[in-house]
PDB file of N, CA and C in Angstrom:
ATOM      1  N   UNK A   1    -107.009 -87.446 -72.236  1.00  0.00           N
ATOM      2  CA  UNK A   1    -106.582 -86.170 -71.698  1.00  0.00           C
ATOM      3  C   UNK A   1    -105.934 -85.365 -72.828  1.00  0.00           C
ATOM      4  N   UNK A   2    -106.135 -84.129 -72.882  1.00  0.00           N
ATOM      5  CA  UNK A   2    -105.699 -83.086 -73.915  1.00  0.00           C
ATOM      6  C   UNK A   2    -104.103 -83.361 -73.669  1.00  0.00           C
ATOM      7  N   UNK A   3    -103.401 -82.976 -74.732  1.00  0.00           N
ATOM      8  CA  UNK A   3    -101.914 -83.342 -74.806  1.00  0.00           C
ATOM      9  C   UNK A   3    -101.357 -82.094 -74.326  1.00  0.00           C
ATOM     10  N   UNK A   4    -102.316 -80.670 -74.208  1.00  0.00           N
ATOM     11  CA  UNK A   4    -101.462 -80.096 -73.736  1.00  0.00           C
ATOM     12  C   UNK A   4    -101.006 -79.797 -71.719  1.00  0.00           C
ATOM     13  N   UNK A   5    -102.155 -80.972 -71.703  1.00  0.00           N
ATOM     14  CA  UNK A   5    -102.186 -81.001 -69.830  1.00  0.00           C
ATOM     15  C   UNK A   5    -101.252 -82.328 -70.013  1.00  0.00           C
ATOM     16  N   UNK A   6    -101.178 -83.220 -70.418  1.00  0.00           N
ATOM     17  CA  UNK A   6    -101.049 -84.694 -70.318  1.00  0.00           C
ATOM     18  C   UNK A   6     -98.987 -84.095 -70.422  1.00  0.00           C
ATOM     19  N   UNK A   7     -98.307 -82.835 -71.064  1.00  0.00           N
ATOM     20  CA  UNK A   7     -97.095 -82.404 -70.659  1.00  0.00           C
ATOM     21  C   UNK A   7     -96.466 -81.908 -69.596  1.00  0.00           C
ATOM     22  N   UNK A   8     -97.908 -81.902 -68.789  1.00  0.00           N
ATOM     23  CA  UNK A   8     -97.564 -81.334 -67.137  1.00  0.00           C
ATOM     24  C   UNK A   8     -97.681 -82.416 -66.291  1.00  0.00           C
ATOM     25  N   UNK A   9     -98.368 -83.680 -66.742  1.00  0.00           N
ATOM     26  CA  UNK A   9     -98.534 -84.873 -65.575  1.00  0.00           C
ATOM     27  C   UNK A   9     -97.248 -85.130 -65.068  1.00  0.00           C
ATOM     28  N   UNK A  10     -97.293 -84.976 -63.202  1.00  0.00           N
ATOM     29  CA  UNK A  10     -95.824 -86.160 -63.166  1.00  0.00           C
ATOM     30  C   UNK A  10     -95.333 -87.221 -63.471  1.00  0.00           C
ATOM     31  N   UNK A  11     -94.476 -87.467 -63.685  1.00  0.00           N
ATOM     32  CA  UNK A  11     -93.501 -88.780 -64.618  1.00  0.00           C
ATOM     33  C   UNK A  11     -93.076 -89.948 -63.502  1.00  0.00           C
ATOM     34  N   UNK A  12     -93.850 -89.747 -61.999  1.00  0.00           N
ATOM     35  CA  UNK A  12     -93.665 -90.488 -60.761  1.00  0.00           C
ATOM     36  C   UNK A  12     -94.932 -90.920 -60.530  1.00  0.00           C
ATOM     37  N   UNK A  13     -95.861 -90.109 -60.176  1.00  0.00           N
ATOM     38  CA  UNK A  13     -97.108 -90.707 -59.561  1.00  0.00           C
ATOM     39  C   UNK A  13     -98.044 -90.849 -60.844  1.00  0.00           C
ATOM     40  N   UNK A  14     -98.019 -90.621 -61.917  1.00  0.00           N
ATOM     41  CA  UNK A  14     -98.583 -90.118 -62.852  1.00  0.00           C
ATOM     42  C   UNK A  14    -100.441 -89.905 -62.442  1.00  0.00           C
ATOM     43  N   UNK A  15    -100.716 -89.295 -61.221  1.00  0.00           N
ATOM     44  CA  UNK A  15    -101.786 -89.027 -60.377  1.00  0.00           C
ATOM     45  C   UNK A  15    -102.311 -87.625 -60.740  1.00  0.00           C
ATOM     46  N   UNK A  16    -101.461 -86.866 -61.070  1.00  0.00           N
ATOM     47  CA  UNK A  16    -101.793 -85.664 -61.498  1.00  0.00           C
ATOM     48  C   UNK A  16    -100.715 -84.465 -62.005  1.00  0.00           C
ATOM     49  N   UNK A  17    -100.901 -83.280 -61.982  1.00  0.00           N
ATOM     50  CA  UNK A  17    -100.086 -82.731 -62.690  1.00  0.00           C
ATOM     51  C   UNK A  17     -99.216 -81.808 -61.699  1.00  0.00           C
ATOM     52  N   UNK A  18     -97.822 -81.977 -62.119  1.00  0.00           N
ATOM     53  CA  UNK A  18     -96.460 -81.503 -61.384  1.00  0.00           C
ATOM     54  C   UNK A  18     -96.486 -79.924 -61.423  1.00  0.00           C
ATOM     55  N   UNK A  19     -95.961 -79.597 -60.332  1.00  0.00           N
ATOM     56  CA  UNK A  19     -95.954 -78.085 -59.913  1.00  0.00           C
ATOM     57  C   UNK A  19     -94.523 -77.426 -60.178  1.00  0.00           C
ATOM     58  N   UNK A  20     -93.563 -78.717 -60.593  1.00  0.00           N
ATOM     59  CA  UNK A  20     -92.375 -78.240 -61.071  1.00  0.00           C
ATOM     60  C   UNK A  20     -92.697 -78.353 -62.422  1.00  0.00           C
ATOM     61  N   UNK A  21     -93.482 -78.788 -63.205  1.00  0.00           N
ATOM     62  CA  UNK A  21     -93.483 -78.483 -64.836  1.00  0.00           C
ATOM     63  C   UNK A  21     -94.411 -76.821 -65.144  1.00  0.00           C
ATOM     64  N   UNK A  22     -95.122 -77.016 -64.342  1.00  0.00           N
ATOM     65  CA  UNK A  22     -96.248 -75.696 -64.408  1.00  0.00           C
ATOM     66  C   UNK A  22     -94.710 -74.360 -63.977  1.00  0.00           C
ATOM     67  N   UNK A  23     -94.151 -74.275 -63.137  1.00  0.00           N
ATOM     68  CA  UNK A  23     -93.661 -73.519 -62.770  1.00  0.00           C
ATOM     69  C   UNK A  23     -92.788 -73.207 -64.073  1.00  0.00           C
ATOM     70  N   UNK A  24     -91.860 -73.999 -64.223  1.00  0.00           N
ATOM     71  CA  UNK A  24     -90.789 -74.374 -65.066  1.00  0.00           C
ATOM     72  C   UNK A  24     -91.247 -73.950 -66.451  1.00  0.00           C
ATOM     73  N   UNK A  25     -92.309 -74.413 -66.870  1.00  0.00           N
ATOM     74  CA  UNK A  25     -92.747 -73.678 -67.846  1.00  0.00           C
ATOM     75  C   UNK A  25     -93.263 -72.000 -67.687  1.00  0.00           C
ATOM     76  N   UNK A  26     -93.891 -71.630 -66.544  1.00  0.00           N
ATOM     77  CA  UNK A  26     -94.363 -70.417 -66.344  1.00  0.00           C
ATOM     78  C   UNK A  26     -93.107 -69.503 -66.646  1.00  0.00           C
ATOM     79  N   UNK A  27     -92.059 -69.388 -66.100  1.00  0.00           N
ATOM     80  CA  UNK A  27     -90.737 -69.142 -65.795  1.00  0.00           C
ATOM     81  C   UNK A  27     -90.449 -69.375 -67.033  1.00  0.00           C
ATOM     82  N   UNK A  28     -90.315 -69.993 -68.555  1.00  0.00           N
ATOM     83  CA  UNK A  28     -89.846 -70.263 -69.249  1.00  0.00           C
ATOM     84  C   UNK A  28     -90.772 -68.758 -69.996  1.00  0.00           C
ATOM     85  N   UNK A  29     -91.722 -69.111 -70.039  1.00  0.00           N
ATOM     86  CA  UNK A  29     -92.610 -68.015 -70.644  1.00  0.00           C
ATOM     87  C   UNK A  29     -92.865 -66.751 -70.525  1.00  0.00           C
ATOM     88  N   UNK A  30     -92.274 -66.596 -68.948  1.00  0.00           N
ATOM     89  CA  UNK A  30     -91.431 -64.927 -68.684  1.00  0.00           C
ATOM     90  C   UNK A  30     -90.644 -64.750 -69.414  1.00  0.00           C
ATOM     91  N   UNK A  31     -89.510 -65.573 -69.434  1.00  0.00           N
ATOM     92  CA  UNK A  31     -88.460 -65.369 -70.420  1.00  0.00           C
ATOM     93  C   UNK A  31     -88.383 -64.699 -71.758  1.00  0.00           C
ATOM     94  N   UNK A  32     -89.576 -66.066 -72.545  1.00  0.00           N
ATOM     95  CA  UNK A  32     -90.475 -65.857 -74.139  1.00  0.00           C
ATOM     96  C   UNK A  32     -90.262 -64.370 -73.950  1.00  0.00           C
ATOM     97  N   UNK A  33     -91.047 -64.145 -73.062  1.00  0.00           N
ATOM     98  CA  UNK A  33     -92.198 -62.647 -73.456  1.00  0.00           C
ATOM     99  C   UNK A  33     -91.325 -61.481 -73.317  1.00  0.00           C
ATOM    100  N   UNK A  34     -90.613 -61.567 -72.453  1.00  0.00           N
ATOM    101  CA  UNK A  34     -89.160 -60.420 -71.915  1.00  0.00           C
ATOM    102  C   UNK A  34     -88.629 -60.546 -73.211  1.00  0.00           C
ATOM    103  N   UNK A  35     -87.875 -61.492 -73.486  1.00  0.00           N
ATOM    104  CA  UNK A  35     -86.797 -61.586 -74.589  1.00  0.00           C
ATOM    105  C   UNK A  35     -87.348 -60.651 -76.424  1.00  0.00           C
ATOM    106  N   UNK A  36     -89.050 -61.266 -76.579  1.00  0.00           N
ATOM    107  CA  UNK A  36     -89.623 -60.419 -77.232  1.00  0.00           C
ATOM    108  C   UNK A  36     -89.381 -58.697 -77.014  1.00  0.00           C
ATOM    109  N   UNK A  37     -90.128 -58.445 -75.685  1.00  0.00           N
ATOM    110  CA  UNK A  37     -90.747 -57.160 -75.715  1.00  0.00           C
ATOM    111  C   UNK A  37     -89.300 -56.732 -75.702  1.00  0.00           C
ATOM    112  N   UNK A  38     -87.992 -56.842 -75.112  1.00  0.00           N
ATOM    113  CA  UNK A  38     -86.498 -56.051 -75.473  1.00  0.00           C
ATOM    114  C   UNK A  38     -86.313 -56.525 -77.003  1.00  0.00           C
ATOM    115  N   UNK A  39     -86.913 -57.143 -77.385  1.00  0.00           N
ATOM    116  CA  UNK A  39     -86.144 -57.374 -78.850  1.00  0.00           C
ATOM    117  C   UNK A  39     -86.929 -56.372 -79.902  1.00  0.00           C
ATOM    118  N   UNK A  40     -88.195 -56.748 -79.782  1.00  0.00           N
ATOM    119  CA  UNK A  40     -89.170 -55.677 -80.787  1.00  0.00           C
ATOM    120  C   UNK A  40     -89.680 -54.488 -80.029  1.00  0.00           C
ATOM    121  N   UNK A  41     -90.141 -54.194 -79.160  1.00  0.00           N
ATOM    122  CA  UNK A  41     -90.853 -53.477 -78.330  1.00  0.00           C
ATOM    123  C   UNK A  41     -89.650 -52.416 -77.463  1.00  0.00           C
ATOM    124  N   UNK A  42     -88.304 -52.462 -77.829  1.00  0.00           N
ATOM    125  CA  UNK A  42     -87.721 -51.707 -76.973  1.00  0.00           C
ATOM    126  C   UNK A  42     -87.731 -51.436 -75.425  1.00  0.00           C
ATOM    127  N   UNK A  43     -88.415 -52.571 -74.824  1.00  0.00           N
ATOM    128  CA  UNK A  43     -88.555 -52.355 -73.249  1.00  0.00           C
ATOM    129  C   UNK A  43     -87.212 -53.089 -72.265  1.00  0.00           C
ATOM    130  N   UNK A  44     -86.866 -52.357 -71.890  1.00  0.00           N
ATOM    131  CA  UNK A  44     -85.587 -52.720 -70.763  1.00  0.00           C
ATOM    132  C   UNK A  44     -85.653 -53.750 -70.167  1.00  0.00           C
ATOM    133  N   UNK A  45     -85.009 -54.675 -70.084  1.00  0.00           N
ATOM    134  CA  UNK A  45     -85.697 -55.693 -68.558  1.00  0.00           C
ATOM    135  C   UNK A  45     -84.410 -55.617 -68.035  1.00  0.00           C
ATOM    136  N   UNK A  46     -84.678 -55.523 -66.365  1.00  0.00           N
ATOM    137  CA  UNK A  46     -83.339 -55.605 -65.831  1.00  0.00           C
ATOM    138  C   UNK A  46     -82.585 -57.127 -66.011  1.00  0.00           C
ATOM    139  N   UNK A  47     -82.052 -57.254 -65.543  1.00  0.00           N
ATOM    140  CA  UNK A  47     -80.725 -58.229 -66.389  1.00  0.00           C
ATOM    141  C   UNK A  47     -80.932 -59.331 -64.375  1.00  0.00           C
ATOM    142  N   UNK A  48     -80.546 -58.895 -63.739  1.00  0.00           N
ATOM    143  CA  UNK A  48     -80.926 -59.793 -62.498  1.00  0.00           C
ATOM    144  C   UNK A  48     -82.108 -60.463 -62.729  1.00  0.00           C
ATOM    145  N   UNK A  49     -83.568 -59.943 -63.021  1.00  0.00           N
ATOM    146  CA  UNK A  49     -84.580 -60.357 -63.129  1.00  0.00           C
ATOM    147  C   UNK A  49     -84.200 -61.435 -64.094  1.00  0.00           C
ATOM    148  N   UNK A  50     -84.165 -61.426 -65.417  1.00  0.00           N
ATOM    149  CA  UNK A  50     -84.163 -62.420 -66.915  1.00  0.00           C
ATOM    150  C   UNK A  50     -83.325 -63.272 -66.186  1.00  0.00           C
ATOM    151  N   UNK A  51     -82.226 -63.026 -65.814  1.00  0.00           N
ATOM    152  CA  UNK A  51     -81.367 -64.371 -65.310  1.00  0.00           C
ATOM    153  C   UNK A  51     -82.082 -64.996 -64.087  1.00  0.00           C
ATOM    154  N   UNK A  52     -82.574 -64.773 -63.201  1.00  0.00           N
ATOM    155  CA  UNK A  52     -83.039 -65.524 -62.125  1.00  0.00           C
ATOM    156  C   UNK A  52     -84.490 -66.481 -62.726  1.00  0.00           C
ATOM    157  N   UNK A  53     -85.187 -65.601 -63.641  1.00  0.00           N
ATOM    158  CA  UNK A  53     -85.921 -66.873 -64.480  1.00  0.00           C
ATOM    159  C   UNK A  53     -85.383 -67.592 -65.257  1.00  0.00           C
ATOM    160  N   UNK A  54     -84.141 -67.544 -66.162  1.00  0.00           N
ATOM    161  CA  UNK A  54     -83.316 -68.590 -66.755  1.00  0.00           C
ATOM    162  C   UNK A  54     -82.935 -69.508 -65.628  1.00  0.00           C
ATOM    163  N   UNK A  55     -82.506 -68.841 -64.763  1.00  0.00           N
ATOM    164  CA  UNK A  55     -82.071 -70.145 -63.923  1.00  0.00           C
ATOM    165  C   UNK A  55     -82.819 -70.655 -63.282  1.00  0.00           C
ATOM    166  N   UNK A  56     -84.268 -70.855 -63.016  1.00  0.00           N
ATOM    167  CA  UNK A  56     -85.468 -71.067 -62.662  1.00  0.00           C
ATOM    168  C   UNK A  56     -85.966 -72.324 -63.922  1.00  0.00           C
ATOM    169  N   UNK A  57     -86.111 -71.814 -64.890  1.00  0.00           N
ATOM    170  CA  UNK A  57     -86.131 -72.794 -66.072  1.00  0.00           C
ATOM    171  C   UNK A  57     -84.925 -73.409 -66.309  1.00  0.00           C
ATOM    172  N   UNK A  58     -83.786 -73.288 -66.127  1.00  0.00           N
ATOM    173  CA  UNK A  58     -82.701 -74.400 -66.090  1.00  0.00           C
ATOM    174  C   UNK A  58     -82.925 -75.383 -65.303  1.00  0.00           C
ATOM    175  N   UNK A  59     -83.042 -75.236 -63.953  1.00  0.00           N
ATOM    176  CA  UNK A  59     -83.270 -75.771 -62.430  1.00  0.00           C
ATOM    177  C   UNK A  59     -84.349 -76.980 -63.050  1.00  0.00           C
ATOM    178  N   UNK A  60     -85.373 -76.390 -63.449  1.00  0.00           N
ATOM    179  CA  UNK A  60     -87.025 -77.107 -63.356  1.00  0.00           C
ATOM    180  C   UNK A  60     -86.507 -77.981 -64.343  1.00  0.00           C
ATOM    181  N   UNK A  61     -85.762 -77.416 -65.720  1.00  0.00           N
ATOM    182  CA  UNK A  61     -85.794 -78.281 -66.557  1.00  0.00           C
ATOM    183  C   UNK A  61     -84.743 -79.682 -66.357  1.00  0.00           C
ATOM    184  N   UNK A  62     -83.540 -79.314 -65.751  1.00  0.00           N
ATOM    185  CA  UNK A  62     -82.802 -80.491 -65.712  1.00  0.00           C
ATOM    186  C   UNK A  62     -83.617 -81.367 -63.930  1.00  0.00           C
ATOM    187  N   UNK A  63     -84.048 -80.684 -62.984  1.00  0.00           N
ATOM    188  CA  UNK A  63     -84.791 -81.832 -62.386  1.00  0.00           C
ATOM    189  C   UNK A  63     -85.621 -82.526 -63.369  1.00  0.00           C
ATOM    190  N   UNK A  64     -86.594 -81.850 -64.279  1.00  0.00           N
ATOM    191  CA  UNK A  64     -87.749 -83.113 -64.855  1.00  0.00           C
ATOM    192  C   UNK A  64     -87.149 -84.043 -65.515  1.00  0.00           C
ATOM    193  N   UNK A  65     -85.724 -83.740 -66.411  1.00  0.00           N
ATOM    194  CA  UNK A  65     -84.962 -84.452 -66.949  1.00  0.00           C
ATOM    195  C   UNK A  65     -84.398 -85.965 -65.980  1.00  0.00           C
ATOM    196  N   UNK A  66     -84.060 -85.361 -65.158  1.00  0.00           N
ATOM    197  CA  UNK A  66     -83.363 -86.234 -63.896  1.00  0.00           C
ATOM    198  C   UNK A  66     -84.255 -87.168 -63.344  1.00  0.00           C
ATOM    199  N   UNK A  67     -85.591 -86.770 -62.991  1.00  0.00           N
ATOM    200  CA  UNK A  67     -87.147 -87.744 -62.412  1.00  0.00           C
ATOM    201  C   UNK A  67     -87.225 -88.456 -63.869  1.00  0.00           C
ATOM    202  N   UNK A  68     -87.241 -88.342 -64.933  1.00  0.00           N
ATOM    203  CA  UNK A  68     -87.452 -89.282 -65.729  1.00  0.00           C
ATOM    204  C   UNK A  68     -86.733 -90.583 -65.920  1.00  0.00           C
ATOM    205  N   UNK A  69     -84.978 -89.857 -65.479  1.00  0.00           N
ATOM    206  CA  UNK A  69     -83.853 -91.368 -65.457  1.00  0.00           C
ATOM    207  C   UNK A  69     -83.836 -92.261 -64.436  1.00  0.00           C
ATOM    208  N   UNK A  70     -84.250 -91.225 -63.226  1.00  0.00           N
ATOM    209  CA  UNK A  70     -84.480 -91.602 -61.649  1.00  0.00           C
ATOM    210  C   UNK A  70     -84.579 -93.347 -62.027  1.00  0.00           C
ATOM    211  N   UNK A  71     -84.318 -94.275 -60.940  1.00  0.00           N
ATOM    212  CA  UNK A  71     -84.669 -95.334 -60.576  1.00  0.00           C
ATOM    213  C   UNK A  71     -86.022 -95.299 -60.105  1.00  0.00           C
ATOM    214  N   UNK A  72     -87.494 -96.025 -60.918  1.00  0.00           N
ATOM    215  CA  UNK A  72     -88.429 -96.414 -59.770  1.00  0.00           C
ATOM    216  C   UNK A  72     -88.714 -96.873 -59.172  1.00  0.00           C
ATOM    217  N   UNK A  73     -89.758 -96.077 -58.294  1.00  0.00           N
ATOM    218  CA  UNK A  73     -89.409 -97.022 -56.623  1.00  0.00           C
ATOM    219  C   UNK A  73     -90.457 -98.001 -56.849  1.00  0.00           C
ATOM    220  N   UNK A  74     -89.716 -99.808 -56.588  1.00  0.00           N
ATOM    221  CA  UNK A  74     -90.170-101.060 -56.962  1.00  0.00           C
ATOM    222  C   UNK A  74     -90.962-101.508 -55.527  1.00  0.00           C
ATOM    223  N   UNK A  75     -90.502-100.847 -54.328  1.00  0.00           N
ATOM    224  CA  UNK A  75     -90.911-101.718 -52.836  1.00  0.00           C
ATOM    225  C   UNK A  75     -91.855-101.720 -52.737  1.00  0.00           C
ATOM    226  N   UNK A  76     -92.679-100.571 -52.931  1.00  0.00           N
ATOM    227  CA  UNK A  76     -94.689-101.042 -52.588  1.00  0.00           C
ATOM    228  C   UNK A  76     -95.209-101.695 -54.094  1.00  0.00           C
ATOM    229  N   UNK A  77     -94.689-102.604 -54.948  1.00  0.00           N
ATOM    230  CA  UNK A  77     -94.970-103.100 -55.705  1.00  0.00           C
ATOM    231  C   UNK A  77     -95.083-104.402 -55.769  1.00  0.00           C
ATOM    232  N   UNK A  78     -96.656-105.119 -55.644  1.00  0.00           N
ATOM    233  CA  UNK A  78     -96.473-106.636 -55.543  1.00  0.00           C
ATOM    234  C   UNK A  78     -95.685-107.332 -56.421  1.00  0.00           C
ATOM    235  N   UNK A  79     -95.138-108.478 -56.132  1.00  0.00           N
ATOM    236  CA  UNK A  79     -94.503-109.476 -57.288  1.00  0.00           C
ATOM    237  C   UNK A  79     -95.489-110.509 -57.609  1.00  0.00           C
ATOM    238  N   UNK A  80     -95.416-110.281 -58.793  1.00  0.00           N
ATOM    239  CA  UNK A  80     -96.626-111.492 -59.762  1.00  0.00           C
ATOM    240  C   UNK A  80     -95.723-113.138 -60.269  1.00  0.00           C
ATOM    241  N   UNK A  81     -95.677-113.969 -59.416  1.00  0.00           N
ATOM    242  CA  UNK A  81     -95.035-114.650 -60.456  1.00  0.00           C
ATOM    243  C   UNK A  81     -95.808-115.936 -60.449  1.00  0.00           C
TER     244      UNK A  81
END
C-alpha cells in the first residue's frame, strides 16, 4: 500500500482507512492554506472560522494519539498455548 494512504489506516481495526485521520488532516490543511493566503496573499480569514479548524485538528490529533496508547481489546482473541 502507498505510504501515503497506509497514514490514514486505523491503528484499531487496521481494515481500512479512519475518517478521523482524513478529517483531521482535511481540517489541518484548511488551516495550511488560510494561514498562507493571510500571510502572502493578503486575504482576511475570519478568526472564529481558523480557530474552529485548529480545534478540529487539535481534537482529531490528540484522539489518534490516544487510540494508539489505548489498551487492545484482547477478548475476541484466541489463546494459543
Amino acid at each position: 500500500m502507498p505510504p501515503i494512504i497506509s497514514i490514514f489506516q486505523s491503528s484499531v481495526n487496521d481494515d481500512g482507512i479512519s475518517s478521523k485521520r482524513v478529517i483531521t488532516f482535511l481540517a489541518f490543511m484548511c488551516c495550511t492554506v488560510a494561514f498562507f493566503a493571510n500571510l502572502f496573499f493578503g486575504f482576511k480569514i475570519d478568526t472564529q472560522l481558523y480557530d474552529g479548524m485548529m480545534y478540529i485538528t487539535m481534537t482529531g490529533l490528540g484522539v489518534t494519539v490516544a487510540e494508539k496508547f489505548a489498551k487492545k481489546d484482547t477478548i475476541n482473541k484466541p489463546i494459543i498455548s
